[in-house]
N, C-alpha and C. Protein backbone atom coordinates (compact mmCIF):
# COMPACT_ATOMS: atom_id res chain seq x y z
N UNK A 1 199.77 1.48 235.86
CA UNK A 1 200.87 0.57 235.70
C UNK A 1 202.04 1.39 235.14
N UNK A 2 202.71 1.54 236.17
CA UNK A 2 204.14 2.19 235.58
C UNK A 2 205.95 1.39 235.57
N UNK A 3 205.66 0.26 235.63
CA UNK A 3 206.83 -0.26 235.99
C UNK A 3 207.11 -1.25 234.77
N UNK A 4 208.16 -1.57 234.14
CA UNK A 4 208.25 -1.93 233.02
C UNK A 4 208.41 -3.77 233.36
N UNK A 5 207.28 -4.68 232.20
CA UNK A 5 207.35 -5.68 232.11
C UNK A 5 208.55 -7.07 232.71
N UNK A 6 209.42 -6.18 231.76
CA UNK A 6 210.77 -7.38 232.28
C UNK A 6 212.29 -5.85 232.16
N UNK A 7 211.66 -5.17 232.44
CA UNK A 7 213.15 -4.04 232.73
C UNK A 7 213.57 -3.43 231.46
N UNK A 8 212.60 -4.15 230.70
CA UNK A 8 213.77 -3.67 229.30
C UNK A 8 212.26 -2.93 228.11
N UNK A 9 211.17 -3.62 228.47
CA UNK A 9 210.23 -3.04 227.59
C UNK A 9 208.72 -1.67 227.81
N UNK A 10 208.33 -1.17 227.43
CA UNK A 10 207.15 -0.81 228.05
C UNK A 10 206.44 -2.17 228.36
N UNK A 11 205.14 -1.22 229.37
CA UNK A 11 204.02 -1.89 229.89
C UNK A 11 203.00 -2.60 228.18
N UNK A 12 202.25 -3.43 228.16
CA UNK A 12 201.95 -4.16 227.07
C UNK A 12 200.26 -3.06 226.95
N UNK A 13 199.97 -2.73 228.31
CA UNK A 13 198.47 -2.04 227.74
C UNK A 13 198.26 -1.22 226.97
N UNK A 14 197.44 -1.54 225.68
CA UNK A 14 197.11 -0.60 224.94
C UNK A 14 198.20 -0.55 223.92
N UNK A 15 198.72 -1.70 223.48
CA UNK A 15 199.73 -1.72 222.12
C UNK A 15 199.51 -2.42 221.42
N UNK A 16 199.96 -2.87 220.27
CA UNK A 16 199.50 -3.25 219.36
C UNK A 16 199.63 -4.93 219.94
N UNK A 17 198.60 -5.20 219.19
CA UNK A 17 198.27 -7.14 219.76
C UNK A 17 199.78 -7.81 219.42
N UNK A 18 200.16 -8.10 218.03
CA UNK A 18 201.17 -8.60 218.18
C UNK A 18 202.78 -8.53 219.65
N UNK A 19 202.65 -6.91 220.19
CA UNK A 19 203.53 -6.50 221.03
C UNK A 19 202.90 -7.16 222.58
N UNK A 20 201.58 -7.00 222.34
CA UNK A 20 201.08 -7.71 223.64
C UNK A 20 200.97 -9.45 223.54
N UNK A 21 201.16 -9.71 222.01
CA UNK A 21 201.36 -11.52 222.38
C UNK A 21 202.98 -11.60 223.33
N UNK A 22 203.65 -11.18 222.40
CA UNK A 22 205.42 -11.38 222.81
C UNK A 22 204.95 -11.31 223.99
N UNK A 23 204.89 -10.25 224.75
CA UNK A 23 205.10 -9.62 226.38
C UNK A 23 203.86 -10.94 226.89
N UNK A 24 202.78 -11.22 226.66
CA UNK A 24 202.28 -12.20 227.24
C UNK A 24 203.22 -13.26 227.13
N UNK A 25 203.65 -13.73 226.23
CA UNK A 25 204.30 -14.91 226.48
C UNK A 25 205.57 -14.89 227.21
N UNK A 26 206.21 -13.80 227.23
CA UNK A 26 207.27 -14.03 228.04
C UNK A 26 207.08 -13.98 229.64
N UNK A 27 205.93 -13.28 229.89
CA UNK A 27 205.43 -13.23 231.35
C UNK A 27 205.24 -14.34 231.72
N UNK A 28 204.34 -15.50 230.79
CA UNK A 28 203.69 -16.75 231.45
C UNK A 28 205.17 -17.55 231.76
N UNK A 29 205.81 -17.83 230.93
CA UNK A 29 206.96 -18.45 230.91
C UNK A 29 207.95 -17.91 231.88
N UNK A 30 207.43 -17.11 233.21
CA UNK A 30 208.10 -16.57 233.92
C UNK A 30 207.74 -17.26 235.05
N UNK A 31 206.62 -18.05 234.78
CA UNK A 31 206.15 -19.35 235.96
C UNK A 31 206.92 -20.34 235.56
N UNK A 32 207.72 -20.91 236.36
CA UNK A 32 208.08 -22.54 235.94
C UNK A 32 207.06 -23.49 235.96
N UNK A 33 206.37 -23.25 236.67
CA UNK A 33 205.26 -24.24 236.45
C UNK A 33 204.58 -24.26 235.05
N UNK A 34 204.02 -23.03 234.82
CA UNK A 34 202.93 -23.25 233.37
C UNK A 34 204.17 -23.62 232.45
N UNK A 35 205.31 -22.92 232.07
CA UNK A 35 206.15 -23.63 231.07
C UNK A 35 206.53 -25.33 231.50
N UNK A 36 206.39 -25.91 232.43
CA UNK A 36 206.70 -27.16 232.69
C UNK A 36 205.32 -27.96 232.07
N UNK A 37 204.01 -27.62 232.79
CA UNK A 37 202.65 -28.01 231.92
C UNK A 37 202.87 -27.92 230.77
N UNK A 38 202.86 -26.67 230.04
CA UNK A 38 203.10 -27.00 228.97
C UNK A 38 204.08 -27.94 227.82
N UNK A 39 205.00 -28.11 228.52
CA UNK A 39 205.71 -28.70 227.79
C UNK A 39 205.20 -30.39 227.81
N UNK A 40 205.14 -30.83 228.86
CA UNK A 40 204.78 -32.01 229.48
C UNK A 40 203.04 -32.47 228.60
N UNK A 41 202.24 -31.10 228.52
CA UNK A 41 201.25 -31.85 227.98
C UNK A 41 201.10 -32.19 226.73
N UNK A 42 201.96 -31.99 225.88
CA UNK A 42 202.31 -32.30 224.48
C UNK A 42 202.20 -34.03 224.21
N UNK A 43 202.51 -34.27 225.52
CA UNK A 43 203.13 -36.13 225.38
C UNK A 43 201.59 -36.70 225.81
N UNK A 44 200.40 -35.93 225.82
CA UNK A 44 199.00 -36.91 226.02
C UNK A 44 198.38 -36.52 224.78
N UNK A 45 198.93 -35.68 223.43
CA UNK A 45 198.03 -35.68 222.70
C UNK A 45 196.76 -35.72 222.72
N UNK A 46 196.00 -34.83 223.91
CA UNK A 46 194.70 -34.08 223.46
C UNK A 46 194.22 -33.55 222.47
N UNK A 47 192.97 -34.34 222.04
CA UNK A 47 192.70 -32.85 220.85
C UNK A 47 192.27 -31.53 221.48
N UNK A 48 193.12 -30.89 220.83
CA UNK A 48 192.65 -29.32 220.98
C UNK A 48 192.93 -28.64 222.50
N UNK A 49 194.11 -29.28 223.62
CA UNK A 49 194.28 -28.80 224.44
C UNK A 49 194.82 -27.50 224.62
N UNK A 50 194.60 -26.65 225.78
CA UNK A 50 195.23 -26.02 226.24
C UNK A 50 195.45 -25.53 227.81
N UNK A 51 195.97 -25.22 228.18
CA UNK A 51 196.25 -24.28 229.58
C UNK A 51 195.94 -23.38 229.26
N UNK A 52 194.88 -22.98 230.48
CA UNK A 52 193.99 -21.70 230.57
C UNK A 52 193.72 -21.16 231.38
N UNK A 53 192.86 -19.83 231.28
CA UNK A 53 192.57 -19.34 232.90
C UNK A 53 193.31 -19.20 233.87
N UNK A 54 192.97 -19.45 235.16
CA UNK A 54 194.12 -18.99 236.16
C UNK A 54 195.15 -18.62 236.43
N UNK A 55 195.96 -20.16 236.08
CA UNK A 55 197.48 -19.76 236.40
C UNK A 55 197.85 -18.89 234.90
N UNK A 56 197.11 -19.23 233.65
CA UNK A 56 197.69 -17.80 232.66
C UNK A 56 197.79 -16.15 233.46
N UNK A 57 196.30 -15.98 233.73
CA UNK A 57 196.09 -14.54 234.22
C UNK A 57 196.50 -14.33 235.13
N UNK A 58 196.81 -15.48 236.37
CA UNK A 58 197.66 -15.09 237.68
C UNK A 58 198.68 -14.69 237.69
N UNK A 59 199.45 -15.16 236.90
CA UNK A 59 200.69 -15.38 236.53
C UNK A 59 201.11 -13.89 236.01
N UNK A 60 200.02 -13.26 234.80
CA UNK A 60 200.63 -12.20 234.26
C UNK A 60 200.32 -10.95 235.67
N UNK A 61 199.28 -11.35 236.48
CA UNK A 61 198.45 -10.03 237.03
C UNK A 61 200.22 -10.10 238.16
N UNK A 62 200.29 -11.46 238.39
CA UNK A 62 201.67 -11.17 239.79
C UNK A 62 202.64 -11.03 239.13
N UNK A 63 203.24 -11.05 237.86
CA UNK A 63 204.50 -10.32 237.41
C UNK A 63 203.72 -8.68 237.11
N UNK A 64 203.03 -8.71 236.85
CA UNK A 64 202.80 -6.91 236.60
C UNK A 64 202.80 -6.53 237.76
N UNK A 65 202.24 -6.81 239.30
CA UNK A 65 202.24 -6.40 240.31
C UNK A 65 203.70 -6.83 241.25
N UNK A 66 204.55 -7.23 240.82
CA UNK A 66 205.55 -7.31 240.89
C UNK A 66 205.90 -8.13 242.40
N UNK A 67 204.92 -9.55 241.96
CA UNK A 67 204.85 -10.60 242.90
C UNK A 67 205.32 -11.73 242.36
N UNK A 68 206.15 -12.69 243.02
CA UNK A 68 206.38 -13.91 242.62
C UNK A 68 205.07 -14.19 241.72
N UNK A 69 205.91 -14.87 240.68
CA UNK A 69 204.71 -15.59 239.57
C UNK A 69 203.89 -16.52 239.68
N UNK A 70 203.89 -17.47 241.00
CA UNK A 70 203.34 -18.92 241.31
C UNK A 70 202.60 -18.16 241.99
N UNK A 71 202.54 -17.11 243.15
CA UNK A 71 201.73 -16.51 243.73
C UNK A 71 200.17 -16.80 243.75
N UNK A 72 199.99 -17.28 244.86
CA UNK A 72 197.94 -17.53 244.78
C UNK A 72 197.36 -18.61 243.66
N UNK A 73 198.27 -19.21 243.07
CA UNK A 73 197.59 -20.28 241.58
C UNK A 73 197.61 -21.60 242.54
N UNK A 74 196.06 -21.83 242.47
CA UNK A 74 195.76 -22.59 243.45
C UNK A 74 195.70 -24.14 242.40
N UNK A 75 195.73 -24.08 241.36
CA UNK A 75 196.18 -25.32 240.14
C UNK A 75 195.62 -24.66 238.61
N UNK A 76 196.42 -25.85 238.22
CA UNK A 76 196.86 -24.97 236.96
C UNK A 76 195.43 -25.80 235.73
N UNK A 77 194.71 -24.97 235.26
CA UNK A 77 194.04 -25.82 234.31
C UNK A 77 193.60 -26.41 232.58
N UNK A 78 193.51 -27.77 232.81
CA UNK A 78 194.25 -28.23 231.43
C UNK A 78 193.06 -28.31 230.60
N UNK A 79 192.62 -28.17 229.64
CA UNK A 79 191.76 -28.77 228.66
C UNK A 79 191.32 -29.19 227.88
N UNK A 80 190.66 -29.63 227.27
CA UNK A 80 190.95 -30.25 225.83
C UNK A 80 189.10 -30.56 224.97
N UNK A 81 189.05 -31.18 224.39
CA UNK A 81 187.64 -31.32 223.92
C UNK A 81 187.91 -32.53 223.50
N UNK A 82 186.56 -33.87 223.30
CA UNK A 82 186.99 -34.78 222.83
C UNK A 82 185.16 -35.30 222.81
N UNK A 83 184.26 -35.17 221.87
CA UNK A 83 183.04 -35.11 221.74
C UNK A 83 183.25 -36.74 221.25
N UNK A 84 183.76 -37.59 220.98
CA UNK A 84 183.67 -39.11 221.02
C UNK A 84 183.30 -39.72 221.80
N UNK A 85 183.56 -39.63 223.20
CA UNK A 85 183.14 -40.28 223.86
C UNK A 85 182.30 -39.03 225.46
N UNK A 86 181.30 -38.61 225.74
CA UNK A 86 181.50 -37.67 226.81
C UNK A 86 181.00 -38.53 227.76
N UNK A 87 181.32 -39.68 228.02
CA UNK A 87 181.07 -40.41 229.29
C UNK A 87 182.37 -40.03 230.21
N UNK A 88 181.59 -40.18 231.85
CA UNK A 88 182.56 -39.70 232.88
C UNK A 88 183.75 -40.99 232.62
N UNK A 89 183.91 -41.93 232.57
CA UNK A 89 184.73 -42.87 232.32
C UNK A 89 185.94 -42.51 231.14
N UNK A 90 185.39 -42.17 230.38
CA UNK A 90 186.61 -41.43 229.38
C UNK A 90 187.16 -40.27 229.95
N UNK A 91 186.63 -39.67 230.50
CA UNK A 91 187.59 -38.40 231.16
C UNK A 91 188.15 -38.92 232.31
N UNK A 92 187.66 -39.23 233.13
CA UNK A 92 188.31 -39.71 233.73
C UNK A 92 189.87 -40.85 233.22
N UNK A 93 189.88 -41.37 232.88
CA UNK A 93 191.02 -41.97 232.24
C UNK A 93 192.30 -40.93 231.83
N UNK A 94 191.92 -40.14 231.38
CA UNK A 94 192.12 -38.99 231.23
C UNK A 94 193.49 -38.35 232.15
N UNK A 95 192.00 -38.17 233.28
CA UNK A 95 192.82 -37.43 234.42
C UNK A 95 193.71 -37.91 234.93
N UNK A 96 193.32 -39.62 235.28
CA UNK A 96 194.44 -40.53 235.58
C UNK A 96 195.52 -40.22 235.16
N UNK A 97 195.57 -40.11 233.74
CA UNK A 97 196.64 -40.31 233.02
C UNK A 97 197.41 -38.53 233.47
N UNK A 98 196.99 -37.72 233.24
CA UNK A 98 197.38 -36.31 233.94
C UNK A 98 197.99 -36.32 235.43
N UNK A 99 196.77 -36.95 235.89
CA UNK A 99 197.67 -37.25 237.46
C UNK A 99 198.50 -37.60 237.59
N UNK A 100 199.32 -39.13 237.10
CA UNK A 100 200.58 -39.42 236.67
C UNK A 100 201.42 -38.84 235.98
N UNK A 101 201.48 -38.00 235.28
CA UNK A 101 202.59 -37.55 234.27
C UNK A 101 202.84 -36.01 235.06
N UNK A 102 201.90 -35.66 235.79
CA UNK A 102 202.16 -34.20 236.61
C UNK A 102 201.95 -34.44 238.05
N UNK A 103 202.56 -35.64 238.65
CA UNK A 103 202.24 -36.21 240.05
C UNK A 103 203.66 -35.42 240.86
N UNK A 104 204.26 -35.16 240.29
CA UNK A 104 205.53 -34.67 241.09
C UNK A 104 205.52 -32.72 241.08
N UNK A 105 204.74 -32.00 240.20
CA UNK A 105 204.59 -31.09 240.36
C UNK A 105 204.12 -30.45 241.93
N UNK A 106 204.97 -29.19 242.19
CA UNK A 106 204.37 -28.50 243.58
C UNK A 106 202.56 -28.08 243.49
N UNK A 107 201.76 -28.27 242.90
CA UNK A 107 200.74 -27.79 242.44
C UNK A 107 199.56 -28.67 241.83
N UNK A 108 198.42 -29.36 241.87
CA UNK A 108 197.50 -30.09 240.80
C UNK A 108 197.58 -29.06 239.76
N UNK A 109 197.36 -30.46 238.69
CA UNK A 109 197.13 -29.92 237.12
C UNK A 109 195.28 -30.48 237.30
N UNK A 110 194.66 -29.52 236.98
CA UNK A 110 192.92 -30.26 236.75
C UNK A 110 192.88 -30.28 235.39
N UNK A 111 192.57 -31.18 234.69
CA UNK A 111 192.02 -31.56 233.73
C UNK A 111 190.53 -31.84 233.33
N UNK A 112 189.87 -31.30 232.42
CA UNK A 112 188.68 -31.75 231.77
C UNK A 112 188.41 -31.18 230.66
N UNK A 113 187.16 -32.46 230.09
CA UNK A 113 187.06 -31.95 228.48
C UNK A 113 185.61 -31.33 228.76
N UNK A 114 186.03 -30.30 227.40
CA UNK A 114 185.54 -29.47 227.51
C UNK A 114 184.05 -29.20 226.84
N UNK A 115 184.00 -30.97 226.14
CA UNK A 115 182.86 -31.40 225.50
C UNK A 115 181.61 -31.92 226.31
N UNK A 116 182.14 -32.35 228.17
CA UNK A 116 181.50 -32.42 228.99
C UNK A 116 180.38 -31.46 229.64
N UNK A 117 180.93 -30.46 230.03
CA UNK A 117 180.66 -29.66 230.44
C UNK A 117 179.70 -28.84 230.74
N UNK A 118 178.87 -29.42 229.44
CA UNK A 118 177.32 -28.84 229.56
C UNK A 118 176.53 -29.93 230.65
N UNK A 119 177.51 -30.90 230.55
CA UNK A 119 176.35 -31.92 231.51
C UNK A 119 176.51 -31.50 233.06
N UNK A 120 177.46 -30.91 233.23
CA UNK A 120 177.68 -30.95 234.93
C UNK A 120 177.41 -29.24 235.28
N UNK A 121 177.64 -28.50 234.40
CA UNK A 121 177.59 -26.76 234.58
C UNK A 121 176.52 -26.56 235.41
N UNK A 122 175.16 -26.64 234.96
CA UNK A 122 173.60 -25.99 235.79
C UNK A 122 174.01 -26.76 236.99
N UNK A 123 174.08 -27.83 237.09
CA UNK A 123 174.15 -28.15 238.68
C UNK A 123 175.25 -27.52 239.69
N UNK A 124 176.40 -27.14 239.21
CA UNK A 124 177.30 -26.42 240.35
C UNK A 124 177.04 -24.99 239.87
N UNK A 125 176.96 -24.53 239.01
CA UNK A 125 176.90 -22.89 238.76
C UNK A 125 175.17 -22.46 239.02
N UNK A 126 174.56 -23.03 238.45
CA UNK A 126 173.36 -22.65 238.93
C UNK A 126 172.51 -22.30 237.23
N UNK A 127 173.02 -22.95 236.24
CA UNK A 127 172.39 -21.94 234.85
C UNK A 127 172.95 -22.71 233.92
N UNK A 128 172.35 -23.08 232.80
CA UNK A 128 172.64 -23.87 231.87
C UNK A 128 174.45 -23.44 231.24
N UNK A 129 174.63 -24.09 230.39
CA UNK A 129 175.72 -24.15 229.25
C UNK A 129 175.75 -24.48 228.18
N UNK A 130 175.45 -24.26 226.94
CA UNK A 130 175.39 -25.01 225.82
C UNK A 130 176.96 -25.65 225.64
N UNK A 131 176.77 -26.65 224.87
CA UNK A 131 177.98 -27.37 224.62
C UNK A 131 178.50 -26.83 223.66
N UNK A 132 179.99 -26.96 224.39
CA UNK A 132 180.97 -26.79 223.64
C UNK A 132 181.58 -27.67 222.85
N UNK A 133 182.05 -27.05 221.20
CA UNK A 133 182.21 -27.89 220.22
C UNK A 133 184.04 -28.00 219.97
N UNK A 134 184.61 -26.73 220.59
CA UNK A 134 185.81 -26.87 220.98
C UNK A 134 186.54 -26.44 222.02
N UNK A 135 187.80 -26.11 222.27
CA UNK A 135 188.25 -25.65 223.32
C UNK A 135 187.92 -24.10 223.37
N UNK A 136 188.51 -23.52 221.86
CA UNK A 136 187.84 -22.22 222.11
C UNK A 136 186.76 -21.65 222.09
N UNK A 137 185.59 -22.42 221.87
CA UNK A 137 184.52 -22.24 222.33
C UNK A 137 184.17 -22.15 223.62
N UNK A 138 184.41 -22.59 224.77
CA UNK A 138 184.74 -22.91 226.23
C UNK A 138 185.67 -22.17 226.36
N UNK A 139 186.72 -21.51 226.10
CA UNK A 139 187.76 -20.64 226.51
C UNK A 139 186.60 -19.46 226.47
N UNK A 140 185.73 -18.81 225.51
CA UNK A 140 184.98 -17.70 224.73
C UNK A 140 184.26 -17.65 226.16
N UNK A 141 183.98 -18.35 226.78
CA UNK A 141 182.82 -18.53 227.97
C UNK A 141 183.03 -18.51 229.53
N UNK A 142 184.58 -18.52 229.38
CA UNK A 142 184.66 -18.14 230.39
C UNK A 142 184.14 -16.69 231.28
N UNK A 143 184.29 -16.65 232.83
CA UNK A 143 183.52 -15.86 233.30
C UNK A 143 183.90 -14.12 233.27
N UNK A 144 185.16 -14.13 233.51
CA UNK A 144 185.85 -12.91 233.07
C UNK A 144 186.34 -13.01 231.73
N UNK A 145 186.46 -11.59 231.37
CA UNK A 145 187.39 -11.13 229.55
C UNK A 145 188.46 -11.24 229.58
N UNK A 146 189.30 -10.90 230.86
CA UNK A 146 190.63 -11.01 231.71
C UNK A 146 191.22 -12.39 231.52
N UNK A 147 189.91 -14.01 231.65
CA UNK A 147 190.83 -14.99 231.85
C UNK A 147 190.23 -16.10 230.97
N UNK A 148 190.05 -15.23 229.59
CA UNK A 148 189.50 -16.10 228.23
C UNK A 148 190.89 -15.84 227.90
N UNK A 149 191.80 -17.01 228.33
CA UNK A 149 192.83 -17.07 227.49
C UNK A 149 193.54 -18.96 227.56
N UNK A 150 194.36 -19.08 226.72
CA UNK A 150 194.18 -20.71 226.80
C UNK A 150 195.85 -20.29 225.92
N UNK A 151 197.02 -21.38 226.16
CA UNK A 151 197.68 -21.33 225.40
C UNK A 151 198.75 -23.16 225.44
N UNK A 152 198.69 -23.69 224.09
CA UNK A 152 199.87 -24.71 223.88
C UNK A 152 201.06 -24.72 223.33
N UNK A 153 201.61 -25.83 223.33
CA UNK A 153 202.98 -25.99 223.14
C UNK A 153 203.18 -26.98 221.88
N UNK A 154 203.63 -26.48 221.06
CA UNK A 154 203.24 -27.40 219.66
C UNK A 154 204.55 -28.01 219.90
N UNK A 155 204.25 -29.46 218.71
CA UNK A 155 205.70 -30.29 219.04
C UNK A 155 206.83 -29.72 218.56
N UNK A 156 206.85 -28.36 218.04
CA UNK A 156 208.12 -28.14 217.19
C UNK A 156 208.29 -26.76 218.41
N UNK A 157 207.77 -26.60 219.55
CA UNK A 157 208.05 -25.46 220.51
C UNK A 157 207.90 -24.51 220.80
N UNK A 158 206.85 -24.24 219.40
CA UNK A 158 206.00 -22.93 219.16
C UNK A 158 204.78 -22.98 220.42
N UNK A 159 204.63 -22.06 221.01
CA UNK A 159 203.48 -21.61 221.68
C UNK A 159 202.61 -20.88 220.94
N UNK A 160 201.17 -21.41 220.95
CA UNK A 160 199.69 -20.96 220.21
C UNK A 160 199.29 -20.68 221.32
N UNK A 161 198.91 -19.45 221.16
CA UNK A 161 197.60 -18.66 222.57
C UNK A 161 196.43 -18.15 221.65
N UNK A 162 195.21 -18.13 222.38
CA UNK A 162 194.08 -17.94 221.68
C UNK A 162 193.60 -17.35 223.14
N UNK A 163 193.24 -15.78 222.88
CA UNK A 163 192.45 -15.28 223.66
C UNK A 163 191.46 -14.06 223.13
N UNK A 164 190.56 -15.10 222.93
CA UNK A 164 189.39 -14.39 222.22
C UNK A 164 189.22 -12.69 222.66
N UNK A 165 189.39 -12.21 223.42
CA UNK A 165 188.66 -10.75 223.85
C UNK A 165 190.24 -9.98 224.33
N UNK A 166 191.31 -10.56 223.51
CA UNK A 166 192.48 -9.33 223.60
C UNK A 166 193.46 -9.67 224.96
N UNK A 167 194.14 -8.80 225.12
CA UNK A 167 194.79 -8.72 226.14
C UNK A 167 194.99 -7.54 226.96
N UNK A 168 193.94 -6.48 226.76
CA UNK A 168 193.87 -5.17 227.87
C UNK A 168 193.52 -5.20 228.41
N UNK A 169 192.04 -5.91 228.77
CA UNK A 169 191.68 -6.14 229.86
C UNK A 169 193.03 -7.13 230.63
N UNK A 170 193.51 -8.10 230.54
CA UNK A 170 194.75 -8.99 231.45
C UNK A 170 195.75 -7.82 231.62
N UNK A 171 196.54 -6.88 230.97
CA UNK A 171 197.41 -6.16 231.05
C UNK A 171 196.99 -5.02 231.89
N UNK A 172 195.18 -4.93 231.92
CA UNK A 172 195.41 -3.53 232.14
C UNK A 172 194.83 -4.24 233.88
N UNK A 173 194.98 -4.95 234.35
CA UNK A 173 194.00 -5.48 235.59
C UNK A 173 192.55 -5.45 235.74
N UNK A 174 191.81 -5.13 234.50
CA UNK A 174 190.43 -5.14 234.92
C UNK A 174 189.76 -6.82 235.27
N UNK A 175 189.15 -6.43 236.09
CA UNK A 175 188.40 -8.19 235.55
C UNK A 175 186.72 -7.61 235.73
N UNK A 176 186.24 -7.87 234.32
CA UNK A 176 185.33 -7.40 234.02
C UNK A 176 184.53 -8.59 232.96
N UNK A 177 182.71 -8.55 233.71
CA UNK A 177 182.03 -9.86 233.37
C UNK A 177 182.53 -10.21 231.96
N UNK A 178 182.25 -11.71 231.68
CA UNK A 178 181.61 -11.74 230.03
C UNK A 178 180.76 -12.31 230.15
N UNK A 179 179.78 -11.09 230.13
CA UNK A 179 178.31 -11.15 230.05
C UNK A 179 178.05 -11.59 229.28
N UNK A 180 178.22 -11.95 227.89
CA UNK A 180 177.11 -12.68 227.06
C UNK A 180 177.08 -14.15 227.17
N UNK A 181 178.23 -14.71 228.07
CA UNK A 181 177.95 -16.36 228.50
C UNK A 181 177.56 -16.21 229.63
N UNK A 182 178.43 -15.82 230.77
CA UNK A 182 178.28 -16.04 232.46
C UNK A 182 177.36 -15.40 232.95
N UNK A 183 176.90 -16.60 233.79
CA UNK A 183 175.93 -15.98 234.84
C UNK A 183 176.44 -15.12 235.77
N UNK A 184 175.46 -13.94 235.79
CA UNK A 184 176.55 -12.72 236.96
C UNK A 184 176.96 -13.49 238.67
N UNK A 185 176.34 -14.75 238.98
CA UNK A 185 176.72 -15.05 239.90
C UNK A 185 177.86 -16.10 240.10
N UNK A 186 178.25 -16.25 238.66
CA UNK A 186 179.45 -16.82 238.69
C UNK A 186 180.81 -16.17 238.51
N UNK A 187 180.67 -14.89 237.85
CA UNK A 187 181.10 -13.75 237.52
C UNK A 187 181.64 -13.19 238.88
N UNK A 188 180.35 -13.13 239.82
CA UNK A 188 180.95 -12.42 241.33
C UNK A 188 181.52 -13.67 242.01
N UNK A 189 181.21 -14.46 242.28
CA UNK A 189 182.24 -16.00 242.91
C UNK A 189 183.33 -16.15 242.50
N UNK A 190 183.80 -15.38 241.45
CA UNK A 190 185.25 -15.70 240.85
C UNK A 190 185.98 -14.06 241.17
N UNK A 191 185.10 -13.01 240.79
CA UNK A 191 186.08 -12.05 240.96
C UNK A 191 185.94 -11.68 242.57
N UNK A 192 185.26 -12.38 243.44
CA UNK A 192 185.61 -11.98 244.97
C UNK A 192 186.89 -12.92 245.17
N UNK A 193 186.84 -14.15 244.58
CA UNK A 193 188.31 -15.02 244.94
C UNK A 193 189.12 -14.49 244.79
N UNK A 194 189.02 -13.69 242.88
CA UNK A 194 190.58 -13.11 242.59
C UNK A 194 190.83 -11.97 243.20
């Protein structure tokens, strides 16, 4: 990677975390879309939401490769945790409510909690999940190190990102397992997509 972030800074790999939050955040916010999610999901008061995965890491991998930022983000995903109720009926309500408030976006927003999750995982992935007790617990588990990242929009406009395993692997393009949750065959189903 030799081409500088936004023209004006070095590349973020391999600097100090605080220098790689800034440069992450100004990359994501280089999608109109994820800054529009974000802003917008403030008004459903989830506990513990965030935007994660994909369109985060897509977003940074096509401004470093020096591709439109919407590029390949096939929807953007929302999450949240909410262990009160984990019937499909409460999430669902949910989504409803997501579907409407992001119905005019070029793109689906998917939504789900993240307290579900153990119930539906073995049947489409193929391998259990223990439940998750928050979002970043479920962010920690995702399948790549690259796209354990999750970030919100607090009401006062601050952006909180939480990405458990850094940002060199996202900066530096690796996408490399995280083996101590994912099953390696979910691991290869995702990095043949990306």
């Amino acid at each position: 990677m030799t081409a500088d972030i936004d023209g004006s800074v070095p590349p973020a790999l391999n600097r100090p975390v605080l220098e790689q939050l800034a440069a992450f955040e100004r990359i994501i916010l280089r999608n109109p879309l994820v800054d529009e999610v974000l802003s917008r999901a403030r008004a459903l008061a989830l506990p513990g939401w965030y935007l994660a995965s994909g369109c985060l890491f897509q977003t940074v991998w096509n401004v470093l490769c020096g591709l439109e930022p919407t590029r390949g983000i096939r929807d953007y995903d929302l999450c949240y945790c909410d262990a009160t109720d984990l019937s499909w009926e409460a999430e669902d309500r949910v989504i409803r409510r997501c579907a409407a408030l992001f119905a005019d976006l070029p793109a689906p927003v998917e939504v789900r909690n993240q307290a579900r999750v153990h119930l539906w995982y073995a049947e489409r992935f193929g391998a259990p999940c223990p439940p998750h007790a928050s979002s970043e617990a479920a962010i920690n588990c995702f399948a790549a190190t690259a796209c354990c990242v999750g970030g919100r929009r607090e009401p006062d406009g601050r952006l909180v990102v939480y990405a458990p395993y850094g940002f060199n692997d996202l900066f530096g393009l690796v996408v490399r397992p995280n083996v101590a949750v994912a099953p390696a065959s979910v691991y290869r189903q995702k990095a043949e997509r990306w």
